[in-house]
Protein backbone atom coordinates (compact mmCIF):
# COMPACT_ATOMS: atom_id res chain seq x y z
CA UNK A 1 108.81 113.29 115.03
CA UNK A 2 111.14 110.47 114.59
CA UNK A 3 110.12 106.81 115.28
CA UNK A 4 112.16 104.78 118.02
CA UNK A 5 114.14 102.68 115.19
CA UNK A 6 114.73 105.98 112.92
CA UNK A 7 116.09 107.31 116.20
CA UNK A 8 118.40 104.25 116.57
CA UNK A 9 119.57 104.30 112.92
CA UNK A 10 120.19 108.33 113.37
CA UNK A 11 122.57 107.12 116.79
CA UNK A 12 124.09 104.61 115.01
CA UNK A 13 124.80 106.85 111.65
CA UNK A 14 126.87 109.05 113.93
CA UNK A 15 128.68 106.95 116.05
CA UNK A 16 129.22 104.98 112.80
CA UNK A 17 131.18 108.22 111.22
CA UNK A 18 132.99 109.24 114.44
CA UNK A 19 134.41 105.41 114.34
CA UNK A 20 135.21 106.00 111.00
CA UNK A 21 136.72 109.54 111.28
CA UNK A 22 138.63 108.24 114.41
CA UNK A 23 139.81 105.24 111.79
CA UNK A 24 141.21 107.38 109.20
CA UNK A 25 143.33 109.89 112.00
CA UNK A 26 145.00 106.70 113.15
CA UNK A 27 145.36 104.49 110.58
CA UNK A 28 144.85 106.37 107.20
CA UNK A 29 141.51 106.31 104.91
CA UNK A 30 139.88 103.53 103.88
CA UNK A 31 137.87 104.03 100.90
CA UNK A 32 135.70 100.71 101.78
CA UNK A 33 134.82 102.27 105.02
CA UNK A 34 134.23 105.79 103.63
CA UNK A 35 131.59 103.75 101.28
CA UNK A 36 130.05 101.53 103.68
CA UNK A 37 129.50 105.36 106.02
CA UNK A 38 127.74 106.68 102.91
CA UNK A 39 125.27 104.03 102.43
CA UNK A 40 124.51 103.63 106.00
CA UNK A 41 123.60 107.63 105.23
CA UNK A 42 121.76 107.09 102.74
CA UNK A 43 119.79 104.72 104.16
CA UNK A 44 119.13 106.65 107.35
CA UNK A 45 117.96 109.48 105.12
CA UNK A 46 115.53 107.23 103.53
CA UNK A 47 114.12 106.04 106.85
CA UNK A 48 113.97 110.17 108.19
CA UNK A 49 112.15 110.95 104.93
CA UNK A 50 109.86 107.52 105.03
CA UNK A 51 109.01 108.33 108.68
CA UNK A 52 108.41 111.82 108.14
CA UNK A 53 105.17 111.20 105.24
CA UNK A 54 101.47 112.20 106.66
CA UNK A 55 100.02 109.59 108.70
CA UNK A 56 96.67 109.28 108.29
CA UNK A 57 95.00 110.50 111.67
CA UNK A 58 93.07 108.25 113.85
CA UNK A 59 90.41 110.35 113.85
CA UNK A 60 89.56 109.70 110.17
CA UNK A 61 88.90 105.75 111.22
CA UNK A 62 86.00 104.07 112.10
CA UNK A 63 86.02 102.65 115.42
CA UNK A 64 86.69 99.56 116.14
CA UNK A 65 84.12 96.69 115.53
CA UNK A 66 81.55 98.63 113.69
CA UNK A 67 80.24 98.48 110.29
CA UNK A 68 80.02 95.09 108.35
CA UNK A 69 81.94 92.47 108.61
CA UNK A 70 82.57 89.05 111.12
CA UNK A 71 83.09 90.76 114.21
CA UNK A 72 79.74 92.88 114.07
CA UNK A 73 77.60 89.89 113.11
């Protein structure tokens, strides 16, 4: 499951190439624009796959305030 910013980089990735489709019917390609789309890819990829690694699960943790340390002396 996605996080709420890889969700809002996802959103943004496709409005971001229907802007940039829309750009190219009516005014011709733009190979700057076609670039910047690909990064902005890229870099949502990167976010889906870095979001997408095992968490560890809370389970495994030791509660809260046990165990040495300042806040159980």
């Amino acid at each position: 499951m996605m996080s709420g910013p890889t969700k809002t980089m996802a959103v943004l990735t496709c409005a971001a190439l229907v802007l940039t489709t829309a750009y190219t019917v009516a005014l011709g390609s733009s190979g700057w624009l076609w670039f910047g789309w690909v990064v902005l890819g890229v870099a949502t990829i990167g976010m889906i796959a870095s979001d997408s690694e095992a968490r560890p699960s809370p389970a495994g943790r030791p509660p809260t305030g046990s165990g040495p340390g300042p806040a159980s002396r």
